[in-house]
PDB file of N, CA and C in Angstrom:
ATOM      1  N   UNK A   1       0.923   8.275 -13.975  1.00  0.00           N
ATOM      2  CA  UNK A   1       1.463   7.386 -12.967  1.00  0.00           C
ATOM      3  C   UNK A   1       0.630   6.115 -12.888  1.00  0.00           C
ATOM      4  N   UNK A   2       1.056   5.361 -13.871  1.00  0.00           N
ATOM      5  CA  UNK A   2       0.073   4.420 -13.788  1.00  0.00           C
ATOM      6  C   UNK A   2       0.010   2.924 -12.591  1.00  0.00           C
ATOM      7  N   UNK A   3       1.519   2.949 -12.302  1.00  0.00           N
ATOM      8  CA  UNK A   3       1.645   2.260 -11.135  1.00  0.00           C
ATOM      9  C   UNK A   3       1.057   2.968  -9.693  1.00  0.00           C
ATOM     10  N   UNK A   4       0.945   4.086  -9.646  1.00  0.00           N
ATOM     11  CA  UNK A   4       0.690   4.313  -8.473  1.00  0.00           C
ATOM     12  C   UNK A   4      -1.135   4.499  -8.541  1.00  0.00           C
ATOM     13  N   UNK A   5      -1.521   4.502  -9.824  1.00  0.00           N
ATOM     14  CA  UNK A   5      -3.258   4.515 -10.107  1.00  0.00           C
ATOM     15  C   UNK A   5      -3.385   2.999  -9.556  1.00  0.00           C
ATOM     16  N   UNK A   6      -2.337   2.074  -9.776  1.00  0.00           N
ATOM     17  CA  UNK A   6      -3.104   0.778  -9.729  1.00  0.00           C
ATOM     18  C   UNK A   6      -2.763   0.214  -8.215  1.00  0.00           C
ATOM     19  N   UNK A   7      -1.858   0.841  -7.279  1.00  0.00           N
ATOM     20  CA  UNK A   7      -1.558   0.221  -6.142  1.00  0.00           C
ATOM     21  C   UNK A   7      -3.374   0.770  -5.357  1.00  0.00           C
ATOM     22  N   UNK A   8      -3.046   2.180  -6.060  1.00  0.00           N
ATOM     23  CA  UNK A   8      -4.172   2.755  -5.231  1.00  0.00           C
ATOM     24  C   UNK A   8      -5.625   2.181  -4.914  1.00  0.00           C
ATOM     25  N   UNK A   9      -5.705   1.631  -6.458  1.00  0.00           N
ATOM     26  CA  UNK A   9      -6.468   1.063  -6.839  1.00  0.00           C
ATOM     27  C   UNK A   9      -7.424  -0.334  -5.989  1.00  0.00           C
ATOM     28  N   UNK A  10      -6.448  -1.034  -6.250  1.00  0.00           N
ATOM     29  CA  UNK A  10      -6.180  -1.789  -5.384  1.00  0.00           C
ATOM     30  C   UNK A  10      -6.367  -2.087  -3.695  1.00  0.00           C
ATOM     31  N   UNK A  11      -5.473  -0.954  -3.465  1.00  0.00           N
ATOM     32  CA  UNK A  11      -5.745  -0.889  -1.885  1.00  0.00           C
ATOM     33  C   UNK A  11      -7.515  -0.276  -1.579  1.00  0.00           C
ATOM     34  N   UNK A  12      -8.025   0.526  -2.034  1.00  0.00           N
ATOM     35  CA  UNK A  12      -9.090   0.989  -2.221  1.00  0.00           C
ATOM     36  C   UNK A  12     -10.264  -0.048  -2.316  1.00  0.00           C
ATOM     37  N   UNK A  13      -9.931  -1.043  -2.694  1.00  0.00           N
ATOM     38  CA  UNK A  13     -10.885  -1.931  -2.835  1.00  0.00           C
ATOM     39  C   UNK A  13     -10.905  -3.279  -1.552  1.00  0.00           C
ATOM     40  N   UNK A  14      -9.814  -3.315  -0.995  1.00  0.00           N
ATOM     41  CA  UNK A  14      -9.196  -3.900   0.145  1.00  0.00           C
ATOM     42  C   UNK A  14      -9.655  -3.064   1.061  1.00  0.00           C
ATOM     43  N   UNK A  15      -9.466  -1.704   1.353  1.00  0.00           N
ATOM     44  CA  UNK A  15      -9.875  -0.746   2.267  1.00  0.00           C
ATOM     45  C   UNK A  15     -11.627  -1.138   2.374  1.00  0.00           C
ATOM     46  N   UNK A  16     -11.875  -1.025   0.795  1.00  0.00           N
ATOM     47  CA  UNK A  16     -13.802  -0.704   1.531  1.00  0.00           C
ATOM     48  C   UNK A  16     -14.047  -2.331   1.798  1.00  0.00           C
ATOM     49  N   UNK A  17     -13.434  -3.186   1.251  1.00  0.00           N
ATOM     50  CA  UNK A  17     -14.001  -4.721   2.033  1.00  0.00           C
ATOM     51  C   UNK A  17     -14.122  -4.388   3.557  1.00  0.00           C
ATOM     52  N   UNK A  18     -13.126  -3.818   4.430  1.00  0.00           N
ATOM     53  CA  UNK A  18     -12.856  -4.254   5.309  1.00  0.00           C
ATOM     54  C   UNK A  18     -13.271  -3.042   6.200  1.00  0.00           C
ATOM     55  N   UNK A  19     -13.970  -1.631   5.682  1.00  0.00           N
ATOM     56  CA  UNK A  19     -15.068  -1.008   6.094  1.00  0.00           C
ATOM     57  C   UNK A  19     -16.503  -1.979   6.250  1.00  0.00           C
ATOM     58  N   UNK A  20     -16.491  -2.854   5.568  1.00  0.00           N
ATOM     59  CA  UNK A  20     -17.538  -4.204   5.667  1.00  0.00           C
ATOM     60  C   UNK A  20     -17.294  -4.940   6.295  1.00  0.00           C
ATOM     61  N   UNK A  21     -16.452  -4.627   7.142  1.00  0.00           N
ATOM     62  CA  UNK A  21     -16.365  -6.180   7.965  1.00  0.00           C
ATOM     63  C   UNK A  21     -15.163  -6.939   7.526  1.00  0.00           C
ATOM     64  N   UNK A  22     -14.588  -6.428   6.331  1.00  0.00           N
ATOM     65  CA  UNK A  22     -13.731  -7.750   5.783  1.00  0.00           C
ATOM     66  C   UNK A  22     -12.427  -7.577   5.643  1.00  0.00           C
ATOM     67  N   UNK A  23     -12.072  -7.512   6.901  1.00  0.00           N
ATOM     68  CA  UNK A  23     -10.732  -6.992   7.313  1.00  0.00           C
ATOM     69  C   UNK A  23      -9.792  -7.484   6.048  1.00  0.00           C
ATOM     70  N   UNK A  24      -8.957  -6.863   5.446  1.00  0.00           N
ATOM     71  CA  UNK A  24      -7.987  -7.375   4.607  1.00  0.00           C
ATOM     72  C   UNK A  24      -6.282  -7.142   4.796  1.00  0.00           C
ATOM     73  N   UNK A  25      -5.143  -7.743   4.259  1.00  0.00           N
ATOM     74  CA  UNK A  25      -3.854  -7.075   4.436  1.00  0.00           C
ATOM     75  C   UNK A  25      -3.303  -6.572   2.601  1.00  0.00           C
ATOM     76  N   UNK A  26      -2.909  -6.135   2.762  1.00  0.00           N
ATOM     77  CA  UNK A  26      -2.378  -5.779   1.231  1.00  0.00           C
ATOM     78  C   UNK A  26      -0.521  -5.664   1.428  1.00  0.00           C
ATOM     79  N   UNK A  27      -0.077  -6.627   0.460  1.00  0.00           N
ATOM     80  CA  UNK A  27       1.168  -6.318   0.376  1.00  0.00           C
ATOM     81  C   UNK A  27       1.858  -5.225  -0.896  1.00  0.00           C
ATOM     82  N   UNK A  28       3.202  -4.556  -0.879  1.00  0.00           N
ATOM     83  CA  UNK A  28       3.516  -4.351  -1.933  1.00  0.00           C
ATOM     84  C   UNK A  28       5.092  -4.923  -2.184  1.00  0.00           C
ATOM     85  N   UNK A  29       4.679  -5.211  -2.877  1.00  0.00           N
ATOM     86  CA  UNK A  29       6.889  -5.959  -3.185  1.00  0.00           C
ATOM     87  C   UNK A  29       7.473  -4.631  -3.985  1.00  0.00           C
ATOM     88  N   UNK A  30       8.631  -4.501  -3.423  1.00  0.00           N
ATOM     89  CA  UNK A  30       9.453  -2.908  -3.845  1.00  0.00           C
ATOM     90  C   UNK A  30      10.684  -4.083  -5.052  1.00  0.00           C
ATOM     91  N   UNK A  31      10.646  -4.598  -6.060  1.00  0.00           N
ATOM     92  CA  UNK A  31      11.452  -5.124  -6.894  1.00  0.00           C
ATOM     93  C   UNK A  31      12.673  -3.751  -6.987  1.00  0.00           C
ATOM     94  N   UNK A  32      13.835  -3.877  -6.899  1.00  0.00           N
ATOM     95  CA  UNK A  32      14.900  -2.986  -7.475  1.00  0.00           C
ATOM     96  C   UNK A  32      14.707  -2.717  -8.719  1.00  0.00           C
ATOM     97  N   UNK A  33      14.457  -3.992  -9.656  1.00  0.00           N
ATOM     98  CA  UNK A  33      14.482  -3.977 -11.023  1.00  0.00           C
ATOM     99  C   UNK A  33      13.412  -3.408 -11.368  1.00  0.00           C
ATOM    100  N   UNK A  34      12.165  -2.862 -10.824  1.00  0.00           N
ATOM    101  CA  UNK A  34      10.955  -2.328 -11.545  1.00  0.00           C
ATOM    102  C   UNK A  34      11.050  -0.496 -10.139  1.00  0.00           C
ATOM    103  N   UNK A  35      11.308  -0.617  -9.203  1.00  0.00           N
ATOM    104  CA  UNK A  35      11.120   0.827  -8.274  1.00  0.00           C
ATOM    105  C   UNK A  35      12.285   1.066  -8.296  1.00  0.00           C
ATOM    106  N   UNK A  36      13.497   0.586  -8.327  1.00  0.00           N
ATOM    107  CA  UNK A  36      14.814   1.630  -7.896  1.00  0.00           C
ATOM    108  C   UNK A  36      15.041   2.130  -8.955  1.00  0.00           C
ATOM    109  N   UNK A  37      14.792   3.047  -9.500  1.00  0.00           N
ATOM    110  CA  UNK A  37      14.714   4.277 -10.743  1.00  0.00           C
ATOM    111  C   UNK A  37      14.260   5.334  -9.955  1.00  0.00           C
ATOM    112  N   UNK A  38      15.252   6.369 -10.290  1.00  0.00           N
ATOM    113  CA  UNK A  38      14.468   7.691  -9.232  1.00  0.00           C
ATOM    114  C   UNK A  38      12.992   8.209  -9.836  1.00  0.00           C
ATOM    115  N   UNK A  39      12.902   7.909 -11.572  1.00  0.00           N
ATOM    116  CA  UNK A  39      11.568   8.380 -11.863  1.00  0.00           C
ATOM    117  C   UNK A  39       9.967   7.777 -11.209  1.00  0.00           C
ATOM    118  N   UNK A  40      10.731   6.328 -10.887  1.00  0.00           N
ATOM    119  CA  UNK A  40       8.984   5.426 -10.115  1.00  0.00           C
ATOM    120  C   UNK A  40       8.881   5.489  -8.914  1.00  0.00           C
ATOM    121  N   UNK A  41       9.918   6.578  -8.078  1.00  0.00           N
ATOM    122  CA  UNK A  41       9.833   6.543  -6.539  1.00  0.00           C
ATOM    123  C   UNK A  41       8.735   7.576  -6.285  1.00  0.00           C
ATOM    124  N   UNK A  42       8.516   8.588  -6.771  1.00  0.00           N
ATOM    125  CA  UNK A  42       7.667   9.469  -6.782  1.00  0.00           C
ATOM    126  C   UNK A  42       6.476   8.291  -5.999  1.00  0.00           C
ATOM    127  N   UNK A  43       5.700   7.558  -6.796  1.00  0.00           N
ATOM    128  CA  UNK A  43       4.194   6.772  -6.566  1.00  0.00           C
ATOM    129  C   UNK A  43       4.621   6.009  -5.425  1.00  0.00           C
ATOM    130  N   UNK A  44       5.814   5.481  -4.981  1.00  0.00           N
ATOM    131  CA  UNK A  44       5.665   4.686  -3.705  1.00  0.00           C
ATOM    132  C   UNK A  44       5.303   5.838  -2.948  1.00  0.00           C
ATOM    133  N   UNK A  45       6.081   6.972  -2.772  1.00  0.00           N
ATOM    134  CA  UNK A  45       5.939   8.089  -1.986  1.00  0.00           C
ATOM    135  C   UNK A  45       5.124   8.779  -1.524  1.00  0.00           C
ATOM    136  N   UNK A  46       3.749   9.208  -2.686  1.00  0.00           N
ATOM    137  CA  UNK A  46       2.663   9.281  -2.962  1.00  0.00           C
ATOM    138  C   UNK A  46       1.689   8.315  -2.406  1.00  0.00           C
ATOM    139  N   UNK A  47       1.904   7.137  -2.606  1.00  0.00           N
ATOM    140  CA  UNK A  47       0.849   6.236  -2.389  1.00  0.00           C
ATOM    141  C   UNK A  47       0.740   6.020  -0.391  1.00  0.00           C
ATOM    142  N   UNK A  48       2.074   6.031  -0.105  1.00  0.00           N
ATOM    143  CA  UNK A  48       2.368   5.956   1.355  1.00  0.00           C
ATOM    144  C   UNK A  48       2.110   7.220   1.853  1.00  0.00           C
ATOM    145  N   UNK A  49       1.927   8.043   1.647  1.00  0.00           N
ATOM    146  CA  UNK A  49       1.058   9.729   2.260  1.00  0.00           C
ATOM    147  C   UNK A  49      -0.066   9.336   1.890  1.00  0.00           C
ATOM    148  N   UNK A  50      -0.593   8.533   1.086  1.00  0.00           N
ATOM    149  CA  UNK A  50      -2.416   8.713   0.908  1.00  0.00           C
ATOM    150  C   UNK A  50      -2.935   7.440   1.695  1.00  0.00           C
ATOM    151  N   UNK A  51      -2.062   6.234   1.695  1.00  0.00           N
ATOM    152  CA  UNK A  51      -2.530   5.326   3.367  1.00  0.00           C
ATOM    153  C   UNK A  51      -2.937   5.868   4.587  1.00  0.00           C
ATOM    154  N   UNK A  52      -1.639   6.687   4.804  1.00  0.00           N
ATOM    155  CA  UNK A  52      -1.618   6.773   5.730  1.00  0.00           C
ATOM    156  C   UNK A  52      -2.526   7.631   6.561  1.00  0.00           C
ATOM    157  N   UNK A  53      -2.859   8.344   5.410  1.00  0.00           N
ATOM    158  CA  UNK A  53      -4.001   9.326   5.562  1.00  0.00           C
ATOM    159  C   UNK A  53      -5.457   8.829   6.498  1.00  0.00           C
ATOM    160  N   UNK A  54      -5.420   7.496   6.061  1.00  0.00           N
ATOM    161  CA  UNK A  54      -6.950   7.150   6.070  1.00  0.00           C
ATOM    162  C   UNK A  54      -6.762   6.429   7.464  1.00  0.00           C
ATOM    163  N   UNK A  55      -8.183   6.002   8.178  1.00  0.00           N
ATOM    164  CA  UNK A  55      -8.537   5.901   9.443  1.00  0.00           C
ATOM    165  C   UNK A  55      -8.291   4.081   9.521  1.00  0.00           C
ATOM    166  N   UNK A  56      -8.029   3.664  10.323  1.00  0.00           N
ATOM    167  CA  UNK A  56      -7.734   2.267  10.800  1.00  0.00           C
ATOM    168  C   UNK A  56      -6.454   1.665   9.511  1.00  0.00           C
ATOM    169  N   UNK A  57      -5.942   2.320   9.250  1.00  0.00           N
ATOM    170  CA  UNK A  57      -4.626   1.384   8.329  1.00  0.00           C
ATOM    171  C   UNK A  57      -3.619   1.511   9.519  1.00  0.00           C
ATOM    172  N   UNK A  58      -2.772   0.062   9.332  1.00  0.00           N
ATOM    173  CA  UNK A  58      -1.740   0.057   9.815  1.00  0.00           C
ATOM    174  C   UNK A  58      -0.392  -0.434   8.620  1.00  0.00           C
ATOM    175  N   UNK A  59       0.340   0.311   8.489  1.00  0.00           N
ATOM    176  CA  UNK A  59       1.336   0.370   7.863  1.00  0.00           C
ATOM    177  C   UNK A  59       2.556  -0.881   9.057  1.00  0.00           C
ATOM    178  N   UNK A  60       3.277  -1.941   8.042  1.00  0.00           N
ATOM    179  CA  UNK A  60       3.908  -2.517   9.045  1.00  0.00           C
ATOM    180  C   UNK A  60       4.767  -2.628   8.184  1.00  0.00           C
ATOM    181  N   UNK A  61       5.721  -3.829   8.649  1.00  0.00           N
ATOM    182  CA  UNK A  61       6.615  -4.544   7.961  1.00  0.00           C
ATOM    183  C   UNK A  61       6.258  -6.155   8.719  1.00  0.00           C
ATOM    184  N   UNK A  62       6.611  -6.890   7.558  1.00  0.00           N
ATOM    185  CA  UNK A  62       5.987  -8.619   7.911  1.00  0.00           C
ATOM    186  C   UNK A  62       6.945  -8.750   8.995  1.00  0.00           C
ATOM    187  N   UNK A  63       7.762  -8.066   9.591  1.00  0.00           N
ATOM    188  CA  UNK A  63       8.527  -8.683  11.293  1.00  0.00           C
ATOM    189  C   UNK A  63       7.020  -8.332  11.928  1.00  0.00           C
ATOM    190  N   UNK A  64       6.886  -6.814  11.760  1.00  0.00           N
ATOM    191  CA  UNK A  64       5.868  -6.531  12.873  1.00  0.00           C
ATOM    192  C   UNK A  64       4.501  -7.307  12.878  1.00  0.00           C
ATOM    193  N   UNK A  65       4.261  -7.572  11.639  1.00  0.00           N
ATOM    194  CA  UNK A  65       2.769  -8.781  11.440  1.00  0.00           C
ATOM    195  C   UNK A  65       3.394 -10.027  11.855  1.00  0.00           C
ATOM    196  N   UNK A  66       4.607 -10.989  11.863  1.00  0.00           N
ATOM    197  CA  UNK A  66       4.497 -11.570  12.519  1.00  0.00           C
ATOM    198  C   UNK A  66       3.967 -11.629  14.299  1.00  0.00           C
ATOM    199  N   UNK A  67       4.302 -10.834  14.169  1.00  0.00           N
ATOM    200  CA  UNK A  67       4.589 -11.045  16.018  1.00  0.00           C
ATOM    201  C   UNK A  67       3.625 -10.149  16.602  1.00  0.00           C
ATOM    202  N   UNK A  68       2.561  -9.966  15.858  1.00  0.00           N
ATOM    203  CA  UNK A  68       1.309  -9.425  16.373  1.00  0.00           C
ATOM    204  C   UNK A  68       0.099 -10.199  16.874  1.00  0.00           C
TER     205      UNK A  68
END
C-alpha cells in the first residue's frame, strides 16, 4: 500500500512538528481519477482509523476550518 505508507508518512512528520510546538494542517485531495477504484479505498480507510487514533488531531472539512 504504497499510497497509504506515504499519506502516513507524511502526516507523521506534520504530527511530530506540532508535538514541538509547530502546529501544522495537512490536507488530502480524494481525486476520482486516482481513489475511486474500490482497490485504493482500503488506505483512505486505514489511514482515517490511524488519525484518528492519535491525541490532539482534528479531522475537519475546509467549511469547518473556515469558520473556526
Amino acid at each position: 500500500m504504497a499510497y497509504y505508507e506515504h499519506i502516513k508518512n507524511s502526516f507523521g512528520t506534520l504530527y511530530e512538528e506540532g508535538q514541538n510546538g509547530q502546529p501544522a494542517f495537512m490536507t488530502v485531495t480524494l481525486h476520482a481519477r486516482m481513489l475511486g477504484r474500490p482497490g485504493r479505498f482500503p488506505a483512505i480507510k486505514q489511514f482515517v482509523e490511524y488519525i484518528t487514533n492519535k491525541p490532539d488531531v482534528w479531522v475537519a472539512t475546509r467549511e469547518e476550518i473556515t469558520w473556526h
